[in-house]
N, C-alpha and C. Protein backbone atom coordinates (compact mmCIF):
# COMPACT_ATOMS: atom_id res chain seq x y z
N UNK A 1 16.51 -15.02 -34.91
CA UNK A 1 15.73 -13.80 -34.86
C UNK A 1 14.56 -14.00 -33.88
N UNK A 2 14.72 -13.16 -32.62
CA UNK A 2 13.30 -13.14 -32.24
C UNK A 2 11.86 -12.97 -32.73
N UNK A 3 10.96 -13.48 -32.26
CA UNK A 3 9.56 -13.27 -33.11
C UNK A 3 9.24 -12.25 -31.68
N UNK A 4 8.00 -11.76 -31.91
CA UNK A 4 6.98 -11.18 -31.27
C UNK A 4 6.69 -11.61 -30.23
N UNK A 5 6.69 -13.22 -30.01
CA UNK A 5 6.34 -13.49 -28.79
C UNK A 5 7.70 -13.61 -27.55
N UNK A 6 8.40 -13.81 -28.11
CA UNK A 6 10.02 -13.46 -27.45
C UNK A 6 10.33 -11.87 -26.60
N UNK A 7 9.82 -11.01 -27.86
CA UNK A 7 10.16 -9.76 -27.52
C UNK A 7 9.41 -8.85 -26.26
N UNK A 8 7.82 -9.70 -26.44
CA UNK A 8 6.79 -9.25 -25.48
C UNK A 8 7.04 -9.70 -24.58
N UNK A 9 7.89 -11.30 -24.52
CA UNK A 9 8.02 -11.97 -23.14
C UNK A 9 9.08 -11.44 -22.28
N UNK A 10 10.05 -10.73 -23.15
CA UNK A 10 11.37 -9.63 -22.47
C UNK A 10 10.95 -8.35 -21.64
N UNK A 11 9.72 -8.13 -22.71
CA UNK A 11 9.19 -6.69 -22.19
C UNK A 11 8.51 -6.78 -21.03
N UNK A 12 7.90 -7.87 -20.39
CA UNK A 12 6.74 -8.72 -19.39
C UNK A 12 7.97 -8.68 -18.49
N UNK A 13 8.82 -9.23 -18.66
CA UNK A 13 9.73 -9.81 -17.66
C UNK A 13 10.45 -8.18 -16.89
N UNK A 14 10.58 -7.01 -17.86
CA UNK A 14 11.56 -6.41 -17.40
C UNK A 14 10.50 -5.27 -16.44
N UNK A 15 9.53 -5.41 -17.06
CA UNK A 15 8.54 -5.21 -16.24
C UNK A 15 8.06 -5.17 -14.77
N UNK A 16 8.05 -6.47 -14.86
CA UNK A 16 7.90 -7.58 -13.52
C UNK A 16 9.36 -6.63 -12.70
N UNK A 17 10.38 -6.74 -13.42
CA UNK A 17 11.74 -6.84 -12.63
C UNK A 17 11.75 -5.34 -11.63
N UNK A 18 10.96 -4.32 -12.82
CA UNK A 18 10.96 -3.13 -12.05
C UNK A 18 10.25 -2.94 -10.86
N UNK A 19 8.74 -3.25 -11.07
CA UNK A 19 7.74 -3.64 -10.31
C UNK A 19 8.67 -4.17 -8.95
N UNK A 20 8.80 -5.25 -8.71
CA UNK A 20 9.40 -5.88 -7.81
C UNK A 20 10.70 -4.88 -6.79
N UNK A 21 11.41 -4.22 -7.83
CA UNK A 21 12.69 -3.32 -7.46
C UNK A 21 11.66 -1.94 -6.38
N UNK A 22 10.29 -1.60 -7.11
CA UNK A 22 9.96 -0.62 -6.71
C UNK A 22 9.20 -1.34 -5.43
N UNK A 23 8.84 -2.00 -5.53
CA UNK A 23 8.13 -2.58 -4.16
C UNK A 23 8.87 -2.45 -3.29
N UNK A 24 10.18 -2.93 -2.86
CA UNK A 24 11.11 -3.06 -1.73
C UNK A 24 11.64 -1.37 -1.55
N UNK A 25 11.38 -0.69 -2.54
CA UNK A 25 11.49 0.55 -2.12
C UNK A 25 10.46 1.19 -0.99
N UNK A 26 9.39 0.94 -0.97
CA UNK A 26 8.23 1.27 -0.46
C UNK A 26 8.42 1.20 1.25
N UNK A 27 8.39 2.08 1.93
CA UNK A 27 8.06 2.21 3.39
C UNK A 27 7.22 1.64 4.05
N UNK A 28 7.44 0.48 4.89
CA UNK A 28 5.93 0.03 5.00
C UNK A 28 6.07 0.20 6.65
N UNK A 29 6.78 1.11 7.34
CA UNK A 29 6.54 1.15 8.76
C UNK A 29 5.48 2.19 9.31
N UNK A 30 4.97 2.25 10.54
CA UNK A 30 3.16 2.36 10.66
C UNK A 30 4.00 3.64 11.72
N UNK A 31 2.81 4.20 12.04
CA UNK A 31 2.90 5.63 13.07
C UNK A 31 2.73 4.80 14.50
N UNK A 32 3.06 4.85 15.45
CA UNK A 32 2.70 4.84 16.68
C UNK A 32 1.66 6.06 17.17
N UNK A 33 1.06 6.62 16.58
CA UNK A 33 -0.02 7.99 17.50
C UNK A 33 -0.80 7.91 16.06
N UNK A 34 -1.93 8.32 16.18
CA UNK A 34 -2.97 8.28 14.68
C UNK A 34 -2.70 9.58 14.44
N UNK A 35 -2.29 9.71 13.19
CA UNK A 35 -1.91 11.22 12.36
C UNK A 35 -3.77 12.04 12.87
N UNK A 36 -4.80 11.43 12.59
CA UNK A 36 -5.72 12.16 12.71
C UNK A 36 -6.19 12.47 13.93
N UNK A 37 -6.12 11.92 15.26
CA UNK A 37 -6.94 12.03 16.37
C UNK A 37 -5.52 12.11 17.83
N UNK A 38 -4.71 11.39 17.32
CA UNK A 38 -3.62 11.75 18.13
C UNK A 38 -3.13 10.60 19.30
N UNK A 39 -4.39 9.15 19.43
CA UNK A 39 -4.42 8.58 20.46
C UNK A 39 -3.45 7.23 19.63
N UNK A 40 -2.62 6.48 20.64
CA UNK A 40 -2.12 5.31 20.36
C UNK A 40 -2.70 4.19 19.57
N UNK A 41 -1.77 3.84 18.63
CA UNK A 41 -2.42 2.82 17.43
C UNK A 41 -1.83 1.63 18.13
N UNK A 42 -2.40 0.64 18.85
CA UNK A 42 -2.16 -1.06 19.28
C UNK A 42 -1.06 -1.59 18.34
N UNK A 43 0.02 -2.15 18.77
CA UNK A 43 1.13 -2.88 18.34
C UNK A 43 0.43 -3.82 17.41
N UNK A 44 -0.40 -4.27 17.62
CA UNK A 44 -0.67 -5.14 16.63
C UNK A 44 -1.35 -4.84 15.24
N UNK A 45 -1.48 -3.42 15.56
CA UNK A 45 -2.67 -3.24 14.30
C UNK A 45 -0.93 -2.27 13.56
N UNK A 46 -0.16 -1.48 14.50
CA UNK A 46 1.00 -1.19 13.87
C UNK A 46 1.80 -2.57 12.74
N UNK A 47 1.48 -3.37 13.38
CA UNK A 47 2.33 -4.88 12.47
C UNK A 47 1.97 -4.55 11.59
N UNK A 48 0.43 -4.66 10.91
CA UNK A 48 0.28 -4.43 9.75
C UNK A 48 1.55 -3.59 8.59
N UNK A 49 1.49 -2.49 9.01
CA UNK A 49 2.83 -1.74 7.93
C UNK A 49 1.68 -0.98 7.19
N UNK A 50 2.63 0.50 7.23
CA UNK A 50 1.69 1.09 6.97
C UNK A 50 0.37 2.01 7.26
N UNK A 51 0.30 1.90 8.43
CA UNK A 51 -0.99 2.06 9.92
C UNK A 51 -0.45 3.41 10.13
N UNK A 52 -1.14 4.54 9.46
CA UNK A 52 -1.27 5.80 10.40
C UNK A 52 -2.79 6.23 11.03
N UNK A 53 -3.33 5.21 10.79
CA UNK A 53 -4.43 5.67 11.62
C UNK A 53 -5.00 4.78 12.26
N UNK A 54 -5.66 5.52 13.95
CA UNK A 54 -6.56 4.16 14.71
C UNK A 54 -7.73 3.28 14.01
N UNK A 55 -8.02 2.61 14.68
CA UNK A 55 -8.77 1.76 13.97
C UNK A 55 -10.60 2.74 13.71
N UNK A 56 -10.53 3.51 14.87
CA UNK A 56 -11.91 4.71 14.73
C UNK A 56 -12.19 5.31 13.45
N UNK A 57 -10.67 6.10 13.30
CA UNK A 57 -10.39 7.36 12.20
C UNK A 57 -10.29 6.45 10.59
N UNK A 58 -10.38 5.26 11.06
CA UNK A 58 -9.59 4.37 9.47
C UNK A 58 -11.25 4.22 9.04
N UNK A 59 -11.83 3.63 10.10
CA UNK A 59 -13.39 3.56 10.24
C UNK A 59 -14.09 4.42 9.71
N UNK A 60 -13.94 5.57 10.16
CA UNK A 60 -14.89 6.67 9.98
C UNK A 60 -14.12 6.85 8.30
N UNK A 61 -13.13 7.03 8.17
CA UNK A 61 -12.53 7.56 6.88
C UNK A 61 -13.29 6.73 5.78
N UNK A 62 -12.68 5.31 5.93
CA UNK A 62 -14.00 4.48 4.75
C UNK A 62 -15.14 4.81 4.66
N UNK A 63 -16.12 4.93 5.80
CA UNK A 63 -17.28 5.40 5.40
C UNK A 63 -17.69 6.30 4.72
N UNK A 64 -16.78 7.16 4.78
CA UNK A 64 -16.95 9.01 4.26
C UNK A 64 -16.62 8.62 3.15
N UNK A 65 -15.58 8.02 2.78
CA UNK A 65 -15.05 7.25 1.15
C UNK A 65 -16.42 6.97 0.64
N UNK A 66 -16.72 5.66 1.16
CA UNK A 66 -18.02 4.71 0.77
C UNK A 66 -19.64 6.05 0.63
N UNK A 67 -19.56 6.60 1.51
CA UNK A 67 -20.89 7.73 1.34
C UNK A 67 -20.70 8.35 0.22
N UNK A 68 -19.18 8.74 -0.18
CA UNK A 68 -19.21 10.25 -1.51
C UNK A 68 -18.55 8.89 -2.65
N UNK A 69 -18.80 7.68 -2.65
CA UNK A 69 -18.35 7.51 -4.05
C UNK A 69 -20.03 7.23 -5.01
N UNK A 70 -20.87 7.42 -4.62
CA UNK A 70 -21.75 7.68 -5.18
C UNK A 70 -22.89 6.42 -5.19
């Protein structure tokens, strides 16, 4: 008979298993043109994964984040 700590360690695991399944689902290819301003995003900052915006607009965007979170 399983105990409790068996059952939680199944539940942890199947967990993990989904987690992992959903990750590789995830899109991680970048824009070539910045969705916001329109100018070319550098191959290298595209590597990253993920990159729709220049490094200006990503800039300015955090700050505006960082100003209104209080």
């Amino acid at each position: 008979m399983a105990d409790f700590a068996d059952i939680a360690a199944d539940i942890a695991q199947t967990d993990l298993d989904h987690a992992l399944q959903n990750a590789k689902l995830v899109e991680f290819t970048s824009y070539f043109d910045c969705e916001e301003c329109g100018t070319e995003i550098p191959e290298q900052r595209r590597r990253l994964g993920s990159v729709t915006l220049c490094i200006g607009c990503q800039t300015a965007l955090e700050a505006k984040q960082k100003h209104f979170r209080g």
